[in-house]
PDB file of N, CA and C in Angstrom:
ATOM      1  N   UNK A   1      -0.178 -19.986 -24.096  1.00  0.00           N
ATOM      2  CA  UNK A   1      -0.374 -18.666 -23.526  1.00  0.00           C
ATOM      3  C   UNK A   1       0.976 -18.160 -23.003  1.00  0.00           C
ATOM      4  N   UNK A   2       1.518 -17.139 -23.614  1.00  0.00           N
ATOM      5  CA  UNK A   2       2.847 -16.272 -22.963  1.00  0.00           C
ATOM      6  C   UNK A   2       2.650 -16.419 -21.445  1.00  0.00           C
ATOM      7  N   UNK A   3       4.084 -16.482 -20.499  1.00  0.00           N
ATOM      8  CA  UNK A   3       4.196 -15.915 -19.456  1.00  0.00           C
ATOM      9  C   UNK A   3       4.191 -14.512 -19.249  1.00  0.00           C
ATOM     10  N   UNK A   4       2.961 -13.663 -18.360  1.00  0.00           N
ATOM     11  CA  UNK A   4       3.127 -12.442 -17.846  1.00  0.00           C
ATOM     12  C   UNK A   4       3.397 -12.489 -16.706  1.00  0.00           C
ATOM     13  N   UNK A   5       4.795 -11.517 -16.385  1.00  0.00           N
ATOM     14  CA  UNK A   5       5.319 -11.723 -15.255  1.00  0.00           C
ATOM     15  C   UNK A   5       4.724 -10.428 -14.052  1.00  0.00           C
ATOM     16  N   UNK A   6       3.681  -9.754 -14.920  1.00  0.00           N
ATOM     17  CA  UNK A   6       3.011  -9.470 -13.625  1.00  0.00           C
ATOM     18  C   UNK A   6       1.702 -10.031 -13.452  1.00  0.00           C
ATOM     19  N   UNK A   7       0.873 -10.294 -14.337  1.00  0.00           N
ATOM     20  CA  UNK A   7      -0.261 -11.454 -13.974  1.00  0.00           C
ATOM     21  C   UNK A   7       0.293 -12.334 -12.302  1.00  0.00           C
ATOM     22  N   UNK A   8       1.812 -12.939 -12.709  1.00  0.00           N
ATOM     23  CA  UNK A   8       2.413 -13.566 -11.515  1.00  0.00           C
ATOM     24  C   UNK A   8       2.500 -13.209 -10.299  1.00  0.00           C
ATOM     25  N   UNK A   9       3.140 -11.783 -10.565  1.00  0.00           N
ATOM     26  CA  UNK A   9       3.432 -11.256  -9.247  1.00  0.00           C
ATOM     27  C   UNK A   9       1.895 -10.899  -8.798  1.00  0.00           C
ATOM     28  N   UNK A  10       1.270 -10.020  -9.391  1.00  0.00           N
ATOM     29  CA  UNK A  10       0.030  -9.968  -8.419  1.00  0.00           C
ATOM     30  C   UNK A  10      -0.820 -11.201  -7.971  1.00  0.00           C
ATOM     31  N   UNK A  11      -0.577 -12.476  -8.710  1.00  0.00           N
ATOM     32  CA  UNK A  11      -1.265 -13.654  -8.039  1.00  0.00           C
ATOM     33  C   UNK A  11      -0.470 -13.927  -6.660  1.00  0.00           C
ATOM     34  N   UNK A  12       1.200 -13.694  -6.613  1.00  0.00           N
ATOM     35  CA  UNK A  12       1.532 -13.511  -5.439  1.00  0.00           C
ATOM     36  C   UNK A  12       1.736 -12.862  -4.199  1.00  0.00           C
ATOM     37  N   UNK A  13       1.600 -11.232  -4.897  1.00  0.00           N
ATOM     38  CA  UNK A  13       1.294 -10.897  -3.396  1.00  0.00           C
ATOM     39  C   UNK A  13      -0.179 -11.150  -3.130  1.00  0.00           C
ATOM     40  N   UNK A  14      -1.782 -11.360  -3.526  1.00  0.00           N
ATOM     41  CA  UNK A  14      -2.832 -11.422  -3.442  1.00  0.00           C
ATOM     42  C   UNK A  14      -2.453 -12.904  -2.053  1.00  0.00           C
ATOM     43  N   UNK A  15      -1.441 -14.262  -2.250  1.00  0.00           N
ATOM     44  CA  UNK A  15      -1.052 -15.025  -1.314  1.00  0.00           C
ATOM     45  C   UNK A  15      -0.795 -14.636  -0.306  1.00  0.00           C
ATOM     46  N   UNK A  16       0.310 -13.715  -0.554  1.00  0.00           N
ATOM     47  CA  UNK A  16       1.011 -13.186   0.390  1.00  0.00           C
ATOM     48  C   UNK A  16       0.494 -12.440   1.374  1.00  0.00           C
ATOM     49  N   UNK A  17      -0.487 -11.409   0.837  1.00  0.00           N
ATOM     50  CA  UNK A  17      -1.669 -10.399   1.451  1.00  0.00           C
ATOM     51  C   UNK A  17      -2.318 -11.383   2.460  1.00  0.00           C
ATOM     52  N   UNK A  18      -3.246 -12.361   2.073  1.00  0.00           N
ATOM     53  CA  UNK A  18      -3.889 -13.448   2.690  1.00  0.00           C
ATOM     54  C   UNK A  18      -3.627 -14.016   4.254  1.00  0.00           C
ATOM     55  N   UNK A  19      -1.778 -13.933   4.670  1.00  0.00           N
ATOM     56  CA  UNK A  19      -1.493 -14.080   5.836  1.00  0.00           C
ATOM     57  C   UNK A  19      -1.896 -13.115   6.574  1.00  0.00           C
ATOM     58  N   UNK A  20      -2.178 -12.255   6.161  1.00  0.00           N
ATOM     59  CA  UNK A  20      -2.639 -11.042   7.682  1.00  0.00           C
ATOM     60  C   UNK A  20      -4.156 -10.654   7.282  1.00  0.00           C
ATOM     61  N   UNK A  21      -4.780 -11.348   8.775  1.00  0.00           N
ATOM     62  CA  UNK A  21      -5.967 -11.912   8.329  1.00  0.00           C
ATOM     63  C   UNK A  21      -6.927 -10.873   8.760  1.00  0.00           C
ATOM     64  N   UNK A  22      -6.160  -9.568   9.571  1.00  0.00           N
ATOM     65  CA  UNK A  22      -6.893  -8.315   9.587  1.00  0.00           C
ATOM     66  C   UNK A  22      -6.884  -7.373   8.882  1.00  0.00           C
ATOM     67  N   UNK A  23      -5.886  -7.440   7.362  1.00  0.00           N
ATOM     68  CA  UNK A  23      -6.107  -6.958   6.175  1.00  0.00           C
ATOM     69  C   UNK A  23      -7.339  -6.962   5.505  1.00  0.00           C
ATOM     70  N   UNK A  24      -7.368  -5.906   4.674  1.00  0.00           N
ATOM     71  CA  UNK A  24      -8.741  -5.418   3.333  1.00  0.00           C
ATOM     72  C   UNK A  24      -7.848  -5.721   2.623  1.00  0.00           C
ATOM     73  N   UNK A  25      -8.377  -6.452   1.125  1.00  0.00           N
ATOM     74  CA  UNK A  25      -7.723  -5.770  -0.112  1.00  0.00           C
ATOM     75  C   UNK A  25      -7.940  -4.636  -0.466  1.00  0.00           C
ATOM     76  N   UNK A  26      -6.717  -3.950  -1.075  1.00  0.00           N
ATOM     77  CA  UNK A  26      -7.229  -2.964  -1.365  1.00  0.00           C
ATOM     78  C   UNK A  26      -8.385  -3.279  -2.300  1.00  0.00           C
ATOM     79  N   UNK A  27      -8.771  -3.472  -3.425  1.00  0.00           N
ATOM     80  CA  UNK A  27      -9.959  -3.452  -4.022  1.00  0.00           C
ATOM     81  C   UNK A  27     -11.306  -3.763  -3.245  1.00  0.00           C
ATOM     82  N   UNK A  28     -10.828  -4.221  -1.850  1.00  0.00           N
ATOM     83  CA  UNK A  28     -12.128  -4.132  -1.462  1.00  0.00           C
ATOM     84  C   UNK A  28     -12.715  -2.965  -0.176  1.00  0.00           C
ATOM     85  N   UNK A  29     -11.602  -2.087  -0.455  1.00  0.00           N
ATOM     86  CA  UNK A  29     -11.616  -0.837   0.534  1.00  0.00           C
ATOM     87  C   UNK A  29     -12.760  -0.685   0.295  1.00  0.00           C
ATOM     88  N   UNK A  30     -13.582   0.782   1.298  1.00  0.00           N
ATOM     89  CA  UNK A  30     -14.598   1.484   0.997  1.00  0.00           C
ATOM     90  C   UNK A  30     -14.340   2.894   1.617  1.00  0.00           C
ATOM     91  N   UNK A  31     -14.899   3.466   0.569  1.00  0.00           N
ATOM     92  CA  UNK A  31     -14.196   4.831   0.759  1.00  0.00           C
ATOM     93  C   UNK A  31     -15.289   5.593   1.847  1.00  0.00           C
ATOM     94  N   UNK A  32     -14.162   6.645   2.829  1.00  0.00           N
ATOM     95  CA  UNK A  32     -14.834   7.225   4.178  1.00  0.00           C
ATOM     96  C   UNK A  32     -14.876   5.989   4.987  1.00  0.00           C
ATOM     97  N   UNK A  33     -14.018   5.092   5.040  1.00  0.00           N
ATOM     98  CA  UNK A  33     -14.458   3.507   5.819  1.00  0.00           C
ATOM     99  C   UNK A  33     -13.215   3.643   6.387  1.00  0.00           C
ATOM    100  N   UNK A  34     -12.995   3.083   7.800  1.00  0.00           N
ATOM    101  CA  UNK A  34     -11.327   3.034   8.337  1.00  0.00           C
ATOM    102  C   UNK A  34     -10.998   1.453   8.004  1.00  0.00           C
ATOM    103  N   UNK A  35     -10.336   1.384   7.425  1.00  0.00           N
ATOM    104  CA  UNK A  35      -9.583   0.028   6.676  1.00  0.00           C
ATOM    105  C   UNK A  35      -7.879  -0.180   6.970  1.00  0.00           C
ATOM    106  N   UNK A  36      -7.736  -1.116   7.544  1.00  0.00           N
ATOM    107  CA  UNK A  36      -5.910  -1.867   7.682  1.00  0.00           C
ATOM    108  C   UNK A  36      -5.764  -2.468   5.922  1.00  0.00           C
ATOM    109  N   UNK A  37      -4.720  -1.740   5.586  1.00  0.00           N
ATOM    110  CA  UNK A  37      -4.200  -2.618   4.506  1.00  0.00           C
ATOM    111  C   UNK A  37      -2.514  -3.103   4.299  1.00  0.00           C
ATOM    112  N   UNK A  38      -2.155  -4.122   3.288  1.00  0.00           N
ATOM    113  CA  UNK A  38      -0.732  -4.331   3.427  1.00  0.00           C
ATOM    114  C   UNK A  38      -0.650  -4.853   2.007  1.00  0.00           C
ATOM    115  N   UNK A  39       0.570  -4.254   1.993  1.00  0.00           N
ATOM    116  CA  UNK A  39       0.932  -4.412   0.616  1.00  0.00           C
ATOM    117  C   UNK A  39       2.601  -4.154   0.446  1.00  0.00           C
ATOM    118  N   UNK A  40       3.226  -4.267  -1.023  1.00  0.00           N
ATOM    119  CA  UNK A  40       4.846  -4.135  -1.296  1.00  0.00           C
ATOM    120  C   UNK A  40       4.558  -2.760  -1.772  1.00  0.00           C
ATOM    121  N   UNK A  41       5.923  -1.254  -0.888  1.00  0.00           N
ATOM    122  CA  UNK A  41       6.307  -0.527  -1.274  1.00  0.00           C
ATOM    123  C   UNK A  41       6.553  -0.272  -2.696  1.00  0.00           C
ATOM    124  N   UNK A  42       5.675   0.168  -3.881  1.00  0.00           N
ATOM    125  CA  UNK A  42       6.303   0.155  -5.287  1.00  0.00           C
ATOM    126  C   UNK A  42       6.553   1.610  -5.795  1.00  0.00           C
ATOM    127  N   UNK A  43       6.169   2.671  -4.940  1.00  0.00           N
ATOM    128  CA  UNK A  43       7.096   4.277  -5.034  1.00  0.00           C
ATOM    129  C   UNK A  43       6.949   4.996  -3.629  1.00  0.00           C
ATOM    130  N   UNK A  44       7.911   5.821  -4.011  1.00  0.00           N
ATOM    131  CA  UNK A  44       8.329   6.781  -2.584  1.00  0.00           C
ATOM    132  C   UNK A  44       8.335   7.977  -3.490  1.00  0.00           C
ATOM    133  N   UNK A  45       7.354   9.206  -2.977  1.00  0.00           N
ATOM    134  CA  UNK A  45       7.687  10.186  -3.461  1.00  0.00           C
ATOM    135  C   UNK A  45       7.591  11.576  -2.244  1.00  0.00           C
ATOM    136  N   UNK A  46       8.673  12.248  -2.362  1.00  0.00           N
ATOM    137  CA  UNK A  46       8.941  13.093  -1.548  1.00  0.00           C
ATOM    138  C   UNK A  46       8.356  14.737  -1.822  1.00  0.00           C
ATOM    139  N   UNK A  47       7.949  15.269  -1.345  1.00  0.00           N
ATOM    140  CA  UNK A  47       7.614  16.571  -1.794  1.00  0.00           C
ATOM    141  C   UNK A  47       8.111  17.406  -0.609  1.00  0.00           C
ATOM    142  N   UNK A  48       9.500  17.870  -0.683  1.00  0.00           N
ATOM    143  CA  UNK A  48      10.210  18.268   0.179  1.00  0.00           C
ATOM    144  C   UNK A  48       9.358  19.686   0.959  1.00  0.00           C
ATOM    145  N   UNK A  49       9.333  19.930   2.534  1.00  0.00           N
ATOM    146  CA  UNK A  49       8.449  20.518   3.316  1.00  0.00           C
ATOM    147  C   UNK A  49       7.354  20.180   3.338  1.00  0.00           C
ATOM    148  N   UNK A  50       6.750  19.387   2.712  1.00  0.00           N
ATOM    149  CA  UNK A  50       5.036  18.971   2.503  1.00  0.00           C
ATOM    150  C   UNK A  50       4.691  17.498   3.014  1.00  0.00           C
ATOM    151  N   UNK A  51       5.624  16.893   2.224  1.00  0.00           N
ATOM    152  CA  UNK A  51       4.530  15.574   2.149  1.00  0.00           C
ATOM    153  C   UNK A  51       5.546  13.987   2.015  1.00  0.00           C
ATOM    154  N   UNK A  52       5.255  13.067   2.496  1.00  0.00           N
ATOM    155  CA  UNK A  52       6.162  11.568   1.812  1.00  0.00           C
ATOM    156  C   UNK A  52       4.791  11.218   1.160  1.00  0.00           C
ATOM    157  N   UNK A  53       4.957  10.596   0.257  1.00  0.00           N
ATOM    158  CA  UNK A  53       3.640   9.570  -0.447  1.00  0.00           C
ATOM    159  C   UNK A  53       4.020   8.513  -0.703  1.00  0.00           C
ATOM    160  N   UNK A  54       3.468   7.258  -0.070  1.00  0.00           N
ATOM    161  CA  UNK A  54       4.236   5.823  -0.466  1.00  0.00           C
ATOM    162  C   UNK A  54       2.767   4.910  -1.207  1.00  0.00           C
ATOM    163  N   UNK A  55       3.289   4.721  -1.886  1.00  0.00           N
ATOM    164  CA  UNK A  55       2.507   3.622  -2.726  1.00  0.00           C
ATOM    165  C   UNK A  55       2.407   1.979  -2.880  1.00  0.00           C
ATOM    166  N   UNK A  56       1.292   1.826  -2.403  1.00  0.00           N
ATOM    167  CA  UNK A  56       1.496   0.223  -2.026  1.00  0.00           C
ATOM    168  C   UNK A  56       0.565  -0.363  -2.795  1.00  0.00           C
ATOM    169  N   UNK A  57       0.996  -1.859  -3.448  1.00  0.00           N
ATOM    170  CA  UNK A  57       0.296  -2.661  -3.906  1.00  0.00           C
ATOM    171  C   UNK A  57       0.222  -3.909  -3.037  1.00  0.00           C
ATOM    172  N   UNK A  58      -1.128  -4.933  -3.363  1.00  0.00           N
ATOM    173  CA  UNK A  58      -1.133  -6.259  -3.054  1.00  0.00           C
ATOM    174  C   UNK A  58      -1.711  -7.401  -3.558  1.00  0.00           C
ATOM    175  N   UNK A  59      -1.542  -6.630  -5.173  1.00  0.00           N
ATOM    176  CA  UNK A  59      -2.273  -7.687  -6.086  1.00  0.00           C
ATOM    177  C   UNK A  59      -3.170  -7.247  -6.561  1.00  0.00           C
ATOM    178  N   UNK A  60      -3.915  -6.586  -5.629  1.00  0.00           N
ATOM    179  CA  UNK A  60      -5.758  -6.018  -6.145  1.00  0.00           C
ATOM    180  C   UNK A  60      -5.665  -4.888  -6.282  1.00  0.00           C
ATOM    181  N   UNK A  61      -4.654  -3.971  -6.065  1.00  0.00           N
ATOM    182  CA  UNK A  61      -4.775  -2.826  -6.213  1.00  0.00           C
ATOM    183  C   UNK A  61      -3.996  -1.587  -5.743  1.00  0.00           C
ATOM    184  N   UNK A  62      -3.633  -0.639  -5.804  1.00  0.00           N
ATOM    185  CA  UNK A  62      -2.845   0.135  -5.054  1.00  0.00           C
ATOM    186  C   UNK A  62      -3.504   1.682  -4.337  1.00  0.00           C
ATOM    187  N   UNK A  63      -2.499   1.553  -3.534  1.00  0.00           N
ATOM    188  CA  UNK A  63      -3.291   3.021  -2.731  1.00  0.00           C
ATOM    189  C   UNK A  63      -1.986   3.727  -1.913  1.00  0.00           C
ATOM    190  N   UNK A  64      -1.978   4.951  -2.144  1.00  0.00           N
ATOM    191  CA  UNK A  64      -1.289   5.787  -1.517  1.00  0.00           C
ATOM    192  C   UNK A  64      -1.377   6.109  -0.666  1.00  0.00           C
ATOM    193  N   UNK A  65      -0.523   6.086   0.378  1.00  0.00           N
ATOM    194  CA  UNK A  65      -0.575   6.480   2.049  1.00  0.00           C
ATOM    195  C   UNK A  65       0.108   7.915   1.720  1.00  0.00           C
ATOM    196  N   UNK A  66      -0.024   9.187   2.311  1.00  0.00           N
ATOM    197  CA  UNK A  66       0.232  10.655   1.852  1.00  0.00           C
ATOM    198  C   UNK A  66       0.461  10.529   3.465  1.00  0.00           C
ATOM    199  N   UNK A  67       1.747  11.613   4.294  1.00  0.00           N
ATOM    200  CA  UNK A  67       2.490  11.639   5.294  1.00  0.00           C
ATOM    201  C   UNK A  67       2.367  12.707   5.580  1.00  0.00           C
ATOM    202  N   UNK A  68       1.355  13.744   5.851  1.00  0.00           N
ATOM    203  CA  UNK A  68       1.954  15.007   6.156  1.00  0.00           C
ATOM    204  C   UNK A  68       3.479  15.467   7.214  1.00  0.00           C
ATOM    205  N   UNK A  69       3.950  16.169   6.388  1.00  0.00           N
ATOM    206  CA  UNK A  69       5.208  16.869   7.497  1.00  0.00           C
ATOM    207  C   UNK A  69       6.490  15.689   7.686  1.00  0.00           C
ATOM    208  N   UNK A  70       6.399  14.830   7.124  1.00  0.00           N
ATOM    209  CA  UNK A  70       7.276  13.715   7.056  1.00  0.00           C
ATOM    210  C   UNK A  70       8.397  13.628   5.651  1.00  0.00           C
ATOM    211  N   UNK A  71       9.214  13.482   5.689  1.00  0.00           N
ATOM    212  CA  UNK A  71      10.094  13.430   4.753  1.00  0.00           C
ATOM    213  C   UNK A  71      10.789  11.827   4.459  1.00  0.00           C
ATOM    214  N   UNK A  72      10.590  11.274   5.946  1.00  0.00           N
ATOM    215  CA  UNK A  72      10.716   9.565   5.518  1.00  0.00           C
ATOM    216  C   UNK A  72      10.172   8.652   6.736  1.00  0.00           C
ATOM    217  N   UNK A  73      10.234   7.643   6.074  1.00  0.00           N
ATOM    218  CA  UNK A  73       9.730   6.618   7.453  1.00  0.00           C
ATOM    219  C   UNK A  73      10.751   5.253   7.967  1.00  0.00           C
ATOM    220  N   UNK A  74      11.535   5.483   9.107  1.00  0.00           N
ATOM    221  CA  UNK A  74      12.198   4.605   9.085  1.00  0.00           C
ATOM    222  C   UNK A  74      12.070   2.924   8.809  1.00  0.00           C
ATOM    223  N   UNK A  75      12.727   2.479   8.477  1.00  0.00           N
ATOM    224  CA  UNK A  75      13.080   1.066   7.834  1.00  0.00           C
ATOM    225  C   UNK A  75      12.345   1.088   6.712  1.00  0.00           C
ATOM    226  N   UNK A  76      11.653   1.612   5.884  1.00  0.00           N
ATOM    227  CA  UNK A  76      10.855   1.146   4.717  1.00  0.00           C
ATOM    228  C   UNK A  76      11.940   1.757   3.569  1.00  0.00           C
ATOM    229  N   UNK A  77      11.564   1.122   2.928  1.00  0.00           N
ATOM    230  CA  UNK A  77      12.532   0.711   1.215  1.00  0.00           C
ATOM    231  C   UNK A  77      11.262   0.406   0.248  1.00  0.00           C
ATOM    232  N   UNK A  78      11.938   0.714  -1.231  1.00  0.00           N
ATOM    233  CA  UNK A  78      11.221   0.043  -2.150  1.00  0.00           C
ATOM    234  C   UNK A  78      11.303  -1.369  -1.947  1.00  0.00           C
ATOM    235  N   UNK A  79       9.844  -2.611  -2.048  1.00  0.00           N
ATOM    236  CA  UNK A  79      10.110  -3.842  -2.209  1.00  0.00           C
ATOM    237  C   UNK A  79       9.468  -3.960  -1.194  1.00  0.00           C
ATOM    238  N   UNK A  80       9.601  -3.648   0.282  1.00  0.00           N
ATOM    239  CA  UNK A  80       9.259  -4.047   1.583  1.00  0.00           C
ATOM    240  C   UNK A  80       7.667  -3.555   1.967  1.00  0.00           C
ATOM    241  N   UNK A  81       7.409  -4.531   2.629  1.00  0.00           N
ATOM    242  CA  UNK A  81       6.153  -4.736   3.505  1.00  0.00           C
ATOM    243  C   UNK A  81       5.815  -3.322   3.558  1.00  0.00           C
ATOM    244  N   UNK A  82       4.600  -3.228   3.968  1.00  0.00           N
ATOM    245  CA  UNK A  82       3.869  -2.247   4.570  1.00  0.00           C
ATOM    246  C   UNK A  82       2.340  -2.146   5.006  1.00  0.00           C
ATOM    247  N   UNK A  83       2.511  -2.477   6.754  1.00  0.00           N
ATOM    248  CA  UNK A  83       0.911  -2.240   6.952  1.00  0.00           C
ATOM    249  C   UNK A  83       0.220  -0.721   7.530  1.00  0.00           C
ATOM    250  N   UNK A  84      -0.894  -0.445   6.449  1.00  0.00           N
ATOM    251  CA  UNK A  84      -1.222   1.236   7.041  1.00  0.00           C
ATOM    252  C   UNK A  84      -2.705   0.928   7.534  1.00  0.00           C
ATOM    253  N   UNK A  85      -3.333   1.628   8.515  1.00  0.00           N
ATOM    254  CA  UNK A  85      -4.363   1.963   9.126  1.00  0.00           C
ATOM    255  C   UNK A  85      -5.381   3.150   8.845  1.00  0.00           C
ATOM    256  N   UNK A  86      -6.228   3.322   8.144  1.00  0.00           N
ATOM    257  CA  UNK A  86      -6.801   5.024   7.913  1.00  0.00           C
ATOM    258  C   UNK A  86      -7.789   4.757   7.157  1.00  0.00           C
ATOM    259  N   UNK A  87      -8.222   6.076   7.709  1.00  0.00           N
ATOM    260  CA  UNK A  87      -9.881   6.026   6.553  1.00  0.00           C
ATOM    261  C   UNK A  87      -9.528   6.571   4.847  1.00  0.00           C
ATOM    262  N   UNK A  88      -9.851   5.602   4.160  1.00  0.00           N
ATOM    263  CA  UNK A  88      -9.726   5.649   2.677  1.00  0.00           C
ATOM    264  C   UNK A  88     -10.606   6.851   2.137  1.00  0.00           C
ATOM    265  N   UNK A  89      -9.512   7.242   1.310  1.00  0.00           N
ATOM    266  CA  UNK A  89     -10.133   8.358   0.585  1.00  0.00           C
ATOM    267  C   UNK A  89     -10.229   8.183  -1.320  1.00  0.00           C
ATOM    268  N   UNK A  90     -11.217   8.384  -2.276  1.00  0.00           N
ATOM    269  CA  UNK A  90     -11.150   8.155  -3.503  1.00  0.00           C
ATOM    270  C   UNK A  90     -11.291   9.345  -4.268  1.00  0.00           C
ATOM    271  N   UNK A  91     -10.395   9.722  -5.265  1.00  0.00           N
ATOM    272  CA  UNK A  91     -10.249  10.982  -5.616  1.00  0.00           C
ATOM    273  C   UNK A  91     -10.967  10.547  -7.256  1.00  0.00           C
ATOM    274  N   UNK A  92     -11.388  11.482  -7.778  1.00  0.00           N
ATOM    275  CA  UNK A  92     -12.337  11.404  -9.039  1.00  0.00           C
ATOM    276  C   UNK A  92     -12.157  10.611  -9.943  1.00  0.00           C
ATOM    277  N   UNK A  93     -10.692  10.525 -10.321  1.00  0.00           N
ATOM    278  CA  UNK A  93     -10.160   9.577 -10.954  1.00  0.00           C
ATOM    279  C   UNK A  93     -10.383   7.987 -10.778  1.00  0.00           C
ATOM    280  N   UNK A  94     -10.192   7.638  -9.329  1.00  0.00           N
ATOM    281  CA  UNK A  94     -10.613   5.808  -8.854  1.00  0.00           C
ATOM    282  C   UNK A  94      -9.459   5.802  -7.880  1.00  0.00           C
ATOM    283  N   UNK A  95      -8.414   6.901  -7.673  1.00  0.00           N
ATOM    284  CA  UNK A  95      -7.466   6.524  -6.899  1.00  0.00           C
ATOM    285  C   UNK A  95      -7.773   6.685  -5.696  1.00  0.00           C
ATOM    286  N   UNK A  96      -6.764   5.567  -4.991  1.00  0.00           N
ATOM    287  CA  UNK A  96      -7.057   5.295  -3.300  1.00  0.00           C
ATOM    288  C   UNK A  96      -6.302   6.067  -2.374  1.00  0.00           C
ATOM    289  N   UNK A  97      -6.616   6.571  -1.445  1.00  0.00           N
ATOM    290  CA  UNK A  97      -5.696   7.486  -0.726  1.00  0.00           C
ATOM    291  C   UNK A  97      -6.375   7.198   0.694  1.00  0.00           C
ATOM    292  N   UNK A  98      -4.990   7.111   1.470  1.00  0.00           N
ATOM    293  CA  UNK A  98      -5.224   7.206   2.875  1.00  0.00           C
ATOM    294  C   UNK A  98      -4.218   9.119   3.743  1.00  0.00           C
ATOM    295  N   UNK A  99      -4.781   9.380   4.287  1.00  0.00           N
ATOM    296  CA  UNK A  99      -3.593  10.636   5.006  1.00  0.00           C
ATOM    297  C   UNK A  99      -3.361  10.360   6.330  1.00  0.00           C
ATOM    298  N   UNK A 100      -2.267  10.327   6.708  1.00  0.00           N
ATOM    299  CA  UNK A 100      -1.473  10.294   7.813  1.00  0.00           C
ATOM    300  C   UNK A 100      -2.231   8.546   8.381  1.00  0.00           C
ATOM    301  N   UNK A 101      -2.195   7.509   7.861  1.00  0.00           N
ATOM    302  CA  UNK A 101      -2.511   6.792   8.575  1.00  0.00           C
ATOM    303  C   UNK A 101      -1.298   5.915   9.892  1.00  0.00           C
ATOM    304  N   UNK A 102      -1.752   5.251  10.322  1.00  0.00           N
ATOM    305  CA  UNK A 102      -0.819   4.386  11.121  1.00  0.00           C
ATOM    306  C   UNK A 102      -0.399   3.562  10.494  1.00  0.00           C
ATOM    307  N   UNK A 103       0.994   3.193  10.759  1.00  0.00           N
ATOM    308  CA  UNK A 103       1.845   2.226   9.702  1.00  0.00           C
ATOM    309  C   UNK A 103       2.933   1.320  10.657  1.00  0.00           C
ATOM    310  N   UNK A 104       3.430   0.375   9.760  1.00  0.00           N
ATOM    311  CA  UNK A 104       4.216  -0.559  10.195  1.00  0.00           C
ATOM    312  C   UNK A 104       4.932  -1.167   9.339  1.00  0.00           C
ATOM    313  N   UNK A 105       6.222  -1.475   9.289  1.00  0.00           N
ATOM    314  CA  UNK A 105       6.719  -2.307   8.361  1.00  0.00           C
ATOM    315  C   UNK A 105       6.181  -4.102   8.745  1.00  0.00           C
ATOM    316  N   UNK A 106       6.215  -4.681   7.551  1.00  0.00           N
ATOM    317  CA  UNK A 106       5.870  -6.459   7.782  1.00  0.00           C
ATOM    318  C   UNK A 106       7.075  -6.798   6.931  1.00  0.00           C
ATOM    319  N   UNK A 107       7.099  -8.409   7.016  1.00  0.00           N
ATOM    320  CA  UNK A 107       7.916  -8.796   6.363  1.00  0.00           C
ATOM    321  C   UNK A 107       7.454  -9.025   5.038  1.00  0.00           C
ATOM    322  N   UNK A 108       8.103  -8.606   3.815  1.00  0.00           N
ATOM    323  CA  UNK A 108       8.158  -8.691   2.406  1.00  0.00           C
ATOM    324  C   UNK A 108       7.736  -9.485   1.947  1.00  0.00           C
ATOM    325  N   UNK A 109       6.941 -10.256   0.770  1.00  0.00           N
ATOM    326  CA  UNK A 109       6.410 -11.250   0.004  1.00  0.00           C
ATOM    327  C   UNK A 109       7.886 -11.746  -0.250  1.00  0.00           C
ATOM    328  N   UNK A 110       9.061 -11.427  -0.747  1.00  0.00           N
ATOM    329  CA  UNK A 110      10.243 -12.407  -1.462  1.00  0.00           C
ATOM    330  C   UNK A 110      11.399 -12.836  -0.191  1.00  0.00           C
ATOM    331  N   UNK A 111      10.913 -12.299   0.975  1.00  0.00           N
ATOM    332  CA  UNK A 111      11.996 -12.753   1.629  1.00  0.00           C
ATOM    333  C   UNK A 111      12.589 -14.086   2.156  1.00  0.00           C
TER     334      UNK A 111
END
């Protein structure tokens, strides 16, 4: 069987996720539910006057934290930790969305 090197990585952050034991996976959010999740920064997108949108995975799944009125959040980078707080939202498609939740940087799965 080939090595897939993301099969890998998501078996590792799903580990990694596991230490913070007041985490949801994301896949096991529920939407309109207030859920803590953590996961690795894998985009930053800016919508200058509007919005930051950061995108986090942790193996099971990803979900966008949306910032109103924010343009950045100190210490976060692509790669790095991130724990957010908020009631999950699911848009028609299957995607996960939180708005304006509470956040924190953690320390990174590779550090």
């Amino acid at each position: 069987m080939p090595f897939d090197p993301f099969v890998s990585r998501d078996a590792d952050l799903r580990v990694w996720r596991e230490q913070f034991h007041d985490a949801t996976p994301i896949r096991g959010t529920t939407p309109r539910q207030q859920h803590t999740c953590v996961g690795v920064v894998e985009k930053i997108r800016l919508v200058p006057g509007r919005q930051l949108e950061i995108t986090i995975s942790d193996g099971s799944g990803r979900l966008t934290a949306t910032f109103t009125g924010r343009s950045n959040l100190p210490g976060l980078e692509l790669g790095g930790g991130l724990r957010v707080t908020g009631t999950i939202a699911q848009n028609g498609d299957g995607t996960l969305h939180v708005l304006n939740p509470s956040w924190t940087t953690v320390v990174e799965p590779y550090s």
